[in-house]
Protein backbone atom coordinates (compact mmCIF):
# COMPACT_ATOMS: atom_id res chain seq x y z
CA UNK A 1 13.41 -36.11 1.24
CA UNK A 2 10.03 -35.85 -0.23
CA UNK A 3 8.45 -33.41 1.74
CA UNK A 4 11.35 -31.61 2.09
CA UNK A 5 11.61 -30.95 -1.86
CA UNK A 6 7.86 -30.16 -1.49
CA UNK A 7 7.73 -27.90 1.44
CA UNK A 8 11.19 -26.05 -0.90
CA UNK A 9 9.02 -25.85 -4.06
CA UNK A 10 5.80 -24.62 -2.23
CA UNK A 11 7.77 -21.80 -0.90
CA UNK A 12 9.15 -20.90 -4.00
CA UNK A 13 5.56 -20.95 -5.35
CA UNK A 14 4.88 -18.93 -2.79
CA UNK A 15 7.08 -16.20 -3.52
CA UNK A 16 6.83 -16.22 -6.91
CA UNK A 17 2.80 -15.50 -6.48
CA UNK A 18 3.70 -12.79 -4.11
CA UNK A 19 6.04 -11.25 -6.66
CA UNK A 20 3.36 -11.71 -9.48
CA UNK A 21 0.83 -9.57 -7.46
CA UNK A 22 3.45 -6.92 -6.10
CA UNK A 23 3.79 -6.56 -9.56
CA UNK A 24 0.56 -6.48 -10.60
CA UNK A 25 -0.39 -3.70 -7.91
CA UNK A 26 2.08 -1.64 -8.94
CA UNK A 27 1.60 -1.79 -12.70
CA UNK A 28 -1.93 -0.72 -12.13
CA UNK A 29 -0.30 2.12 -9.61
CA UNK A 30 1.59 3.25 -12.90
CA UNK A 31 -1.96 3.03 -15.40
CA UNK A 32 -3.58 5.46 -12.78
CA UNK A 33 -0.84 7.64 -12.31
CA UNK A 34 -0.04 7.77 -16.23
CA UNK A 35 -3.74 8.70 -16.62
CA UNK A 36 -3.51 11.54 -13.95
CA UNK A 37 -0.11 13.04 -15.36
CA UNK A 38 1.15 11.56 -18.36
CA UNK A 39 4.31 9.25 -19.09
CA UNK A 40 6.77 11.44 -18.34
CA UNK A 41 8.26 10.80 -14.68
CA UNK A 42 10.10 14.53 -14.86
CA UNK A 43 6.58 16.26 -14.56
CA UNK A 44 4.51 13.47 -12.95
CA UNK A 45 5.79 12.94 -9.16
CA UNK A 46 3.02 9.99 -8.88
CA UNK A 47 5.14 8.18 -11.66
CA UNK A 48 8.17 8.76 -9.76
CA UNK A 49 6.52 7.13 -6.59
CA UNK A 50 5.35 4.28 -8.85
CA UNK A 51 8.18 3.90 -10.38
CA UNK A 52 10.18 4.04 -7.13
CA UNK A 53 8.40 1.65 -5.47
CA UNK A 54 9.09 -0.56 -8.53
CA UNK A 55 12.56 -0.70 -7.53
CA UNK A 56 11.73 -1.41 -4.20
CA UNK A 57 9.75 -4.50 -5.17
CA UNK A 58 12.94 -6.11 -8.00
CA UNK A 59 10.43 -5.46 -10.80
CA UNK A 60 12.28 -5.33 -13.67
CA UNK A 61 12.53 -2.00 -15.85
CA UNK A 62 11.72 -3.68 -19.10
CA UNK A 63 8.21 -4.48 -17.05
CA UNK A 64 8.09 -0.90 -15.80
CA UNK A 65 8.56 0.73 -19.36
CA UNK A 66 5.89 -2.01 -20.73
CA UNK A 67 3.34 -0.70 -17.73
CA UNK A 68 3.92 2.77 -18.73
CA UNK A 69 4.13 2.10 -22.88
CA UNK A 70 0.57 0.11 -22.07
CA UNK A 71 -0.96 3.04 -20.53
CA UNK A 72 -0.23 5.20 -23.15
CA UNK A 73 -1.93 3.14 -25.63
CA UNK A 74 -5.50 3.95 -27.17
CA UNK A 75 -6.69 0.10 -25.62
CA UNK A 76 -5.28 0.79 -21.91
CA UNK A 77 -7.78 -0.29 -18.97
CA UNK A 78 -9.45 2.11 -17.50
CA UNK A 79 -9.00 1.96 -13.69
CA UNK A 80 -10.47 3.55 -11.00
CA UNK A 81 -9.34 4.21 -7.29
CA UNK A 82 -12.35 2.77 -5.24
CA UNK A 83 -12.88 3.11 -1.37
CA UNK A 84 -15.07 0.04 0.48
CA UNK A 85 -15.35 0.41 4.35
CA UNK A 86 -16.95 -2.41 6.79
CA UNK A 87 -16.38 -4.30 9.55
CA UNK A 88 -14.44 -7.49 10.32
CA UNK A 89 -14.84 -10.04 13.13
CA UNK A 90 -15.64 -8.74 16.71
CA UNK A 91 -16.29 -4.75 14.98
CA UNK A 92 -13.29 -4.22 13.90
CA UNK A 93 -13.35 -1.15 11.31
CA UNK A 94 -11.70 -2.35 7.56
CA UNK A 95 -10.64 -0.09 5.35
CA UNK A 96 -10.14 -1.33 1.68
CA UNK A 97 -8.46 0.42 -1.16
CA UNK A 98 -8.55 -1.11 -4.71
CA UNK A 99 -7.91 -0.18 -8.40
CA UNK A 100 -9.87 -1.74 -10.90
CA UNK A 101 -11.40 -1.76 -13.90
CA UNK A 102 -14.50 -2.96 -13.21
CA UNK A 103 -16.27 -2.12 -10.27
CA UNK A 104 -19.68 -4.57 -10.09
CA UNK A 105 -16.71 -7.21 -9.88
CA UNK A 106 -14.81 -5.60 -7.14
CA UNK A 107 -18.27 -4.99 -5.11
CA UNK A 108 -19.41 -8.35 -5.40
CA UNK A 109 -15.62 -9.63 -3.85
CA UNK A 110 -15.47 -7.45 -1.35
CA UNK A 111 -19.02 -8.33 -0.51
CA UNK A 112 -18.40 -12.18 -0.52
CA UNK A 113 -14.73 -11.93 1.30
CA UNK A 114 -16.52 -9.87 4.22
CA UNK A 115 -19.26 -11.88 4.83
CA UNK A 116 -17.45 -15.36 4.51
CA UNK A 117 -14.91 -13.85 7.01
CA UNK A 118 -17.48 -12.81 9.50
CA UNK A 119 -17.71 -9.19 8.52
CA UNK A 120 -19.94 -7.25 6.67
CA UNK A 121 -19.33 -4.43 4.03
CA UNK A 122 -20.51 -1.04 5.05
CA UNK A 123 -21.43 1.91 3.29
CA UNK A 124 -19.24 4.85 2.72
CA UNK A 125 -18.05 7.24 5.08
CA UNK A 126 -18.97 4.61 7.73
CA UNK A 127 -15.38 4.09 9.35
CA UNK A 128 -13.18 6.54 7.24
CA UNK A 129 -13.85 9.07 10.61
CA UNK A 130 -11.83 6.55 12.44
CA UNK A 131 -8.98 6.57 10.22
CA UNK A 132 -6.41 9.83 9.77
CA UNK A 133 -4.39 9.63 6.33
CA UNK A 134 -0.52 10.18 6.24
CA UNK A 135 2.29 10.54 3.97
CA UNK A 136 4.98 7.27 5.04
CA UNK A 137 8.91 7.61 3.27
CA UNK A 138 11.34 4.61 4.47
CA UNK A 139 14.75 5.66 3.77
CA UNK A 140 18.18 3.90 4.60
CA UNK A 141 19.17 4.69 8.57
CA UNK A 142 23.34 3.67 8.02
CA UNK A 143 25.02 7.18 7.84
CA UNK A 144 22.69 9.32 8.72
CA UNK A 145 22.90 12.05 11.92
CA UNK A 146 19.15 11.60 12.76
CA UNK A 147 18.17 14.33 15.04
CA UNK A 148 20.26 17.08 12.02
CA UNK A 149 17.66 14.93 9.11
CA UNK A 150 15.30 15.61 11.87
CA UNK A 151 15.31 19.56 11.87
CA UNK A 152 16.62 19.40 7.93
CA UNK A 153 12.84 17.95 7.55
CA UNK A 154 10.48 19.56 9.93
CA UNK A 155 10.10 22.81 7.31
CA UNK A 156 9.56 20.13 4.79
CA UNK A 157 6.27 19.09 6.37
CA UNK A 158 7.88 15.90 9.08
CA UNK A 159 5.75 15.12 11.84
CA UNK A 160 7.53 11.86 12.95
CA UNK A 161 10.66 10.47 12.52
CA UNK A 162 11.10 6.55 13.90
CA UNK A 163 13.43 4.12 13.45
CA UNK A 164 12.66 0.42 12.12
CA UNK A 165 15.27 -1.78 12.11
CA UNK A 166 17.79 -0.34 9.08
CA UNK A 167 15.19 2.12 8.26
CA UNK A 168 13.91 5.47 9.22
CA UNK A 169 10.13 5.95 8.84
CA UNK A 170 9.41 9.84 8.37
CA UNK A 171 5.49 10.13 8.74
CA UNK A 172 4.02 13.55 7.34
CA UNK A 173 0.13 15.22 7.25
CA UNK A 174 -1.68 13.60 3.89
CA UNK A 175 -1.80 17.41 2.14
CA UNK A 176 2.46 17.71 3.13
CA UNK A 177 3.03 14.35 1.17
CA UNK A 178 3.97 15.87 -2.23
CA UNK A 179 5.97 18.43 -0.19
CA UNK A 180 8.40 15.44 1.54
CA UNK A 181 8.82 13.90 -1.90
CA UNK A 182 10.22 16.84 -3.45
CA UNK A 183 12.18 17.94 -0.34
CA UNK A 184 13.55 14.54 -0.64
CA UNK A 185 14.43 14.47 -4.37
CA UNK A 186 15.98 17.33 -4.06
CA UNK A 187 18.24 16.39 -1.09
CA UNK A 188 19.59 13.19 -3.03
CA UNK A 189 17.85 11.10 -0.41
CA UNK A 190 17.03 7.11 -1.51
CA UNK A 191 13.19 6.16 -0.75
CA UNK A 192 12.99 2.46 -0.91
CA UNK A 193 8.99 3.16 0.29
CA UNK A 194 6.95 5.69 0.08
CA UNK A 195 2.83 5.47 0.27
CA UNK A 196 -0.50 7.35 2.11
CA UNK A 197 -1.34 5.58 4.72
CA UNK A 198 -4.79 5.44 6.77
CA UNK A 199 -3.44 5.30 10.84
CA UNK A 200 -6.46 4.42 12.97
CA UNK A 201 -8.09 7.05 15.46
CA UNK A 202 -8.00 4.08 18.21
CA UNK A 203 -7.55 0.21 18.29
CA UNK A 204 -9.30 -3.00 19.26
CA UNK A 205 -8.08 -5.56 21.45
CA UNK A 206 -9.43 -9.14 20.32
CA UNK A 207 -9.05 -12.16 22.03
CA UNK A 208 -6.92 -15.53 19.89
CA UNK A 209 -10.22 -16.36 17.78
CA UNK A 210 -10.99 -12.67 16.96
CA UNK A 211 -7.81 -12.11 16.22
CA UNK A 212 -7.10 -15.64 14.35
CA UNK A 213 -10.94 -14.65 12.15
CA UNK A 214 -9.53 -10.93 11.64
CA UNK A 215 -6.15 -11.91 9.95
CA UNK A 216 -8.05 -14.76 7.97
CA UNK A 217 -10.14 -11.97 6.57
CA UNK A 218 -7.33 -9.95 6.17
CA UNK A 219 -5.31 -12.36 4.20
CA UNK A 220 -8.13 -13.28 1.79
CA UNK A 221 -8.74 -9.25 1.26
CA UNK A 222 -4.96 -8.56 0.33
CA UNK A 223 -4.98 -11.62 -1.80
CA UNK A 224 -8.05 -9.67 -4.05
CA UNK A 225 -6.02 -9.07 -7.58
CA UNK A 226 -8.15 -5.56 -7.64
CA UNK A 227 -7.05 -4.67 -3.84
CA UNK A 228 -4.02 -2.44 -3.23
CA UNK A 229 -3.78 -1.48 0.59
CA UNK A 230 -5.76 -2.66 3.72
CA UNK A 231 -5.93 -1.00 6.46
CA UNK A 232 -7.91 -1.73 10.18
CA UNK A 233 -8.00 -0.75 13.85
CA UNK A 234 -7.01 -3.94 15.07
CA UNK A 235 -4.77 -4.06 18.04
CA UNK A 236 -1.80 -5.83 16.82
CA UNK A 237 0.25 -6.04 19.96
CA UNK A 238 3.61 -6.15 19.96
């Protein structure tokens, strides 16, 4: 009974910490985009996607009008999209985006989380080549004629179309990304996701205590308040 009440209340810990930095990643999504385009979501499209993707992650509005009312303000923090490439276990290229406001902190972290994992931080431009960037959408699957959304989206910029589970993943060229998000706007389309991804060139196969090192590493990365996407050229199977 006693480790069962503890096992339910670390999991709700759990979650709740997840939430907390969902949250915290996307209210510093909203500073950036605020500071690009203003607070007005009608003229800002990054807002939109910020805002969006609130919904997606159950953050309430009251926290989303705070985020945007805070980066408005004469004291909002000042933060700035930073790029740090390296290496994990076994060469695997890492490719870490953050937001913060205070980069000799970030560096050091990254610095520290690399090496402990058995990595090492690299300099720029020294794995981007093996990474392409891409627009990703996730919109509901129930209802739609796929191969007609198919065609519908090609003009729009579409180079993929898959389907994930309940969800169709249309994949686009990084420059077509504002392009899709108007096309789907204006179509009436729901995005619960959309982000730029980095899709590796090719991937590594590593064998269980590569691959065991590499998601240790990855997992203390993503856990980095000032990181907001990973990406690597790990082989992740199936």
């Amino acid at each position: 009974m006693g480790r069962a009440f503890e096992y339910r209340k670390a999991r709700k810990m759990k979650r709740w910490a997840s939430m907390a930095k969902a949250f915290t990643k996307i209210g510093r999504e909203i500073a950036i985009a605020v500071k690009e385009g203003g607070g007005d979501p009608d003229y800002n499209p990054r807002l939109r996607l910020a805002i969006q993707n609130a919904k997606t992650a159950n953050m309430p509005k009251a926290n989303v009008d705070s985020a945007i009312k805070r980066a408005l303000s004469k004291d909002a923090a000042n933060y700035d999209e930073v790029i740090y490439e390296g290496y994990g276990p076994k060469g695997v290229a890492v490719m870490v985006e953050t937001a913060t406001d205070n980069t000799n902190r970030t560096v050091a972290s990254m610095r520290l989380i690399f090496s402990k994992g058995g990595g090492n931080l690299g300099n720029s431009g020294e794995v981007d080549y093996m990474f392409t960037r891409k627009g990703q959408f996730k919109i509901p699957a129930e209802g739609r004629d796929i191969e007609e959304l198919e065609l519908e989206l090609i003009d729009h910029g579409l180079e993929e179309l898959q389907q994930d589970e309940e969800e169709l993943v249309l994949t686009t060229a990084f420059e077509d990304f504002g392009t899709m998000q108007k096309a789907l706007e204006e179509m009436e389309i729901e995005v619960s996701n959309a982000e730029l991804v980095r899709i590796p060139s090719h991937t590594k196969k590593l064998d269980d205590d590569g691959e065991e090192a590499m998601i240790k590493l990855l997992d203390k990365l993503e856990e980095d308040d000032d990181v907001v996407n990973v990406f690597h050229n790990m082989d992740m199977g199936e």
